[in-house]
C-alpha atoms as a PDB file:
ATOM      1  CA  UNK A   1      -5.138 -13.614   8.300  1.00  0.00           C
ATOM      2  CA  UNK A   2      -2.014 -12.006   8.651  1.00  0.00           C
ATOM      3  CA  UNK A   3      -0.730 -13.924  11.468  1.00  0.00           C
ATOM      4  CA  UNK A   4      -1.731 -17.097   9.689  1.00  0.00           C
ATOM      5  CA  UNK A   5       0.033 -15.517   6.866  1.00  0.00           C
ATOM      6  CA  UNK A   6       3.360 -15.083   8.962  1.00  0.00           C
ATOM      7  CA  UNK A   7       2.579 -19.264  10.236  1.00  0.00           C
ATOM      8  CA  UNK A   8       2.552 -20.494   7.314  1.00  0.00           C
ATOM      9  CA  UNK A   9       4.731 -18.050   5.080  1.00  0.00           C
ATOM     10  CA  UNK A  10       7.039 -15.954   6.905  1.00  0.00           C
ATOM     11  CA  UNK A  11       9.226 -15.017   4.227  1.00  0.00           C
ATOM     12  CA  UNK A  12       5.793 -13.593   1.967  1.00  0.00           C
ATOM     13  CA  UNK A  13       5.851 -10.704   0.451  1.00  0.00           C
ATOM     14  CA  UNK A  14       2.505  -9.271   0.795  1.00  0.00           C
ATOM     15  CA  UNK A  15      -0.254  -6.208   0.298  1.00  0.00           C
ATOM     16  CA  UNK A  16      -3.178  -5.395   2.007  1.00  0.00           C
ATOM     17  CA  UNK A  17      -5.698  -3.642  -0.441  1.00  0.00           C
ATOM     18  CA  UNK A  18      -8.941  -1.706   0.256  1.00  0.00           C
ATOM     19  CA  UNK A  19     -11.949  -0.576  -2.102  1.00  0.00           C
ATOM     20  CA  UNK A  20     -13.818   3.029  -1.686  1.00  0.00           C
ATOM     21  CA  UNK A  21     -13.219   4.449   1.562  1.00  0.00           C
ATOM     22  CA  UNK A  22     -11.755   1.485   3.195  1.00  0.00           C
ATOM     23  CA  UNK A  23      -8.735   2.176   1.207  1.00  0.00           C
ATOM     24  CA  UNK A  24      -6.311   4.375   3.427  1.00  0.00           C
ATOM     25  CA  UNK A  25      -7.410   2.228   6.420  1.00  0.00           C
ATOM     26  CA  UNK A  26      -5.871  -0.909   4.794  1.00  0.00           C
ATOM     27  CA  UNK A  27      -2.949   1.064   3.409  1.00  0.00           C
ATOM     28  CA  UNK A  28      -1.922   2.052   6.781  1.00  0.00           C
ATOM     29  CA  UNK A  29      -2.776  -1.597   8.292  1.00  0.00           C
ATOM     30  CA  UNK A  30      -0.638  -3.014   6.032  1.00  0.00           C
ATOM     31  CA  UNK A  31       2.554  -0.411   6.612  1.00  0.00           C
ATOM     32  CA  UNK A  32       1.894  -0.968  10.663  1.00  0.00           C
ATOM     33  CA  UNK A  33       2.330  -4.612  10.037  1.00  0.00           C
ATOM     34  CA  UNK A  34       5.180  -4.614   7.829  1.00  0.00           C
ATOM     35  CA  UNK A  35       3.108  -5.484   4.492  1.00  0.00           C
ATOM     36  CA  UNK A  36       2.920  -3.316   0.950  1.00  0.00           C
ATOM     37  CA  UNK A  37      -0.083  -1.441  -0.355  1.00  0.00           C
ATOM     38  CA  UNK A  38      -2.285  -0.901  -3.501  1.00  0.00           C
ATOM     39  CA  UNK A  39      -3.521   2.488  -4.178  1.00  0.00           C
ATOM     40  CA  UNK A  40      -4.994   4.377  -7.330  1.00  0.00           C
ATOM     41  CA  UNK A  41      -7.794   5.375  -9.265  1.00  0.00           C
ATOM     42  CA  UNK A  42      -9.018   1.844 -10.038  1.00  0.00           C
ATOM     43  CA  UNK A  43      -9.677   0.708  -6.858  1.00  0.00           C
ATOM     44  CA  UNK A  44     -10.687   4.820  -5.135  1.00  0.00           C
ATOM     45  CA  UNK A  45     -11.404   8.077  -6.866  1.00  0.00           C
ATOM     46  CA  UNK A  46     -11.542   9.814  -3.553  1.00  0.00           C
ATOM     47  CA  UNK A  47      -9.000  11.199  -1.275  1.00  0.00           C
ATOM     48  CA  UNK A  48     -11.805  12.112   1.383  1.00  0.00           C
ATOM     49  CA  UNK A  49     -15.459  12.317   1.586  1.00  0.00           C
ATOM     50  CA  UNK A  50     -15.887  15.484  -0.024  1.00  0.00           C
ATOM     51  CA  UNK A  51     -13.031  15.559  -2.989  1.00  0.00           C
ATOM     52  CA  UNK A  52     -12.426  13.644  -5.313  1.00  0.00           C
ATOM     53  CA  UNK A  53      -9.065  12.329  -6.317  1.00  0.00           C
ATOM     54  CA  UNK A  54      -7.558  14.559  -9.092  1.00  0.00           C
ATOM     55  CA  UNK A  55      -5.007  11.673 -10.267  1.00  0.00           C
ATOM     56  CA  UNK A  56      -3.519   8.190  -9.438  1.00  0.00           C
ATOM     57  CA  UNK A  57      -0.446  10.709  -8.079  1.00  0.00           C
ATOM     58  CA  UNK A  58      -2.648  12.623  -5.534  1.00  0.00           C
ATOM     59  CA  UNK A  59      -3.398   9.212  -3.977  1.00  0.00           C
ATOM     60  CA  UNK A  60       0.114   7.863  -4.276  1.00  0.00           C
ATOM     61  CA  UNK A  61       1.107  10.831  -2.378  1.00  0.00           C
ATOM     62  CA  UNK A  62      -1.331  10.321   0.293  1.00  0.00           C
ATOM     63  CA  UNK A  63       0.277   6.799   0.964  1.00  0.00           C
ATOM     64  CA  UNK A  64       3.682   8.410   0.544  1.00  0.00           C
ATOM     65  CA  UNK A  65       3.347  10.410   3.390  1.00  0.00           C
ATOM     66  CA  UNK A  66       1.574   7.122   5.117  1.00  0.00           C
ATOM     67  CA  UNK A  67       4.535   5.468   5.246  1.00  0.00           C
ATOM     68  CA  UNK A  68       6.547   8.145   7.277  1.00  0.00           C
ATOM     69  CA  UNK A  69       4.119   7.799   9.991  1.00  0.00           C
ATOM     70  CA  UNK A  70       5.153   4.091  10.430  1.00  0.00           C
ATOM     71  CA  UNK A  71       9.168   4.731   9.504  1.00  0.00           C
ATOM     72  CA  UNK A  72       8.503   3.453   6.112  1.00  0.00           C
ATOM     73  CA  UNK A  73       9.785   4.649   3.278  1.00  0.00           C
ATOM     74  CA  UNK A  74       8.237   3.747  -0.174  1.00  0.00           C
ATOM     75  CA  UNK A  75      10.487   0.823  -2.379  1.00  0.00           C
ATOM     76  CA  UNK A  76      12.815   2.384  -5.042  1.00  0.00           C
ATOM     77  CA  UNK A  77      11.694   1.181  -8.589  1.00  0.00           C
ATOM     78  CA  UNK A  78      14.933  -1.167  -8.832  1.00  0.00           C
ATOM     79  CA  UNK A  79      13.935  -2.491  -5.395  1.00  0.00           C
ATOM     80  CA  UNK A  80      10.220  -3.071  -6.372  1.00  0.00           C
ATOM     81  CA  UNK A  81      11.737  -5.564  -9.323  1.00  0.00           C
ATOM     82  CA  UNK A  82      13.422  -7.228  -6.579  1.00  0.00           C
ATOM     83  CA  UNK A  83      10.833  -7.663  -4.158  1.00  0.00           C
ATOM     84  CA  UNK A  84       8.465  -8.809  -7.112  1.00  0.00           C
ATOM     85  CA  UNK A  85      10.829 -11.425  -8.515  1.00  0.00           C
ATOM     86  CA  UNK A  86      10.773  -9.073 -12.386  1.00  0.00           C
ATOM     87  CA  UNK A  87      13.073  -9.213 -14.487  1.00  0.00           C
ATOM     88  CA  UNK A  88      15.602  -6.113 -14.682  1.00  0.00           C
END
């Protein structure tokens, strides 16, 4: 999908979410190939198999530190409105 997604739409912004357990795997799929992620409570109330999440910020950190494995750095609240076309 993504390299259909680059075809057809190079210039996409785009996020790669997962459900459950899938979701770090997808979070760090999406910062090796250059896309944005989804995390939080709503879609994972887990940060492994044995403890559960104690906030949406406990799994925001997680992908925080994600991103420094792939020199990624997470987009500054200004730069968010950008990349989402919002309205300042």
């Amino acid at each position: 999908m993504f390299r259909t997604l680059n075809r057809l739409a190079p210039d996409a912004t785009w996020t790669g979410a997962g459900i459950g357990k899938d979701q770090i795997t997808l979070n760090a799929w999406s910062l090796e190939l250059g896309g944005h992620c989804r995390t939080g409570l709503e879609d994972n109330v887990r940060l492994d198999r044995e403890k559960l999440a104690p906030s949406n910020a406990a799994l925001v950190k997680r992908v925080v530190e994600l991103c420094g494995r792939y020199g990624r750095r997470p987009a500054t609240v200004p730069e968010a409105r950008v990349l989402l076309k919002l309205a300042a």
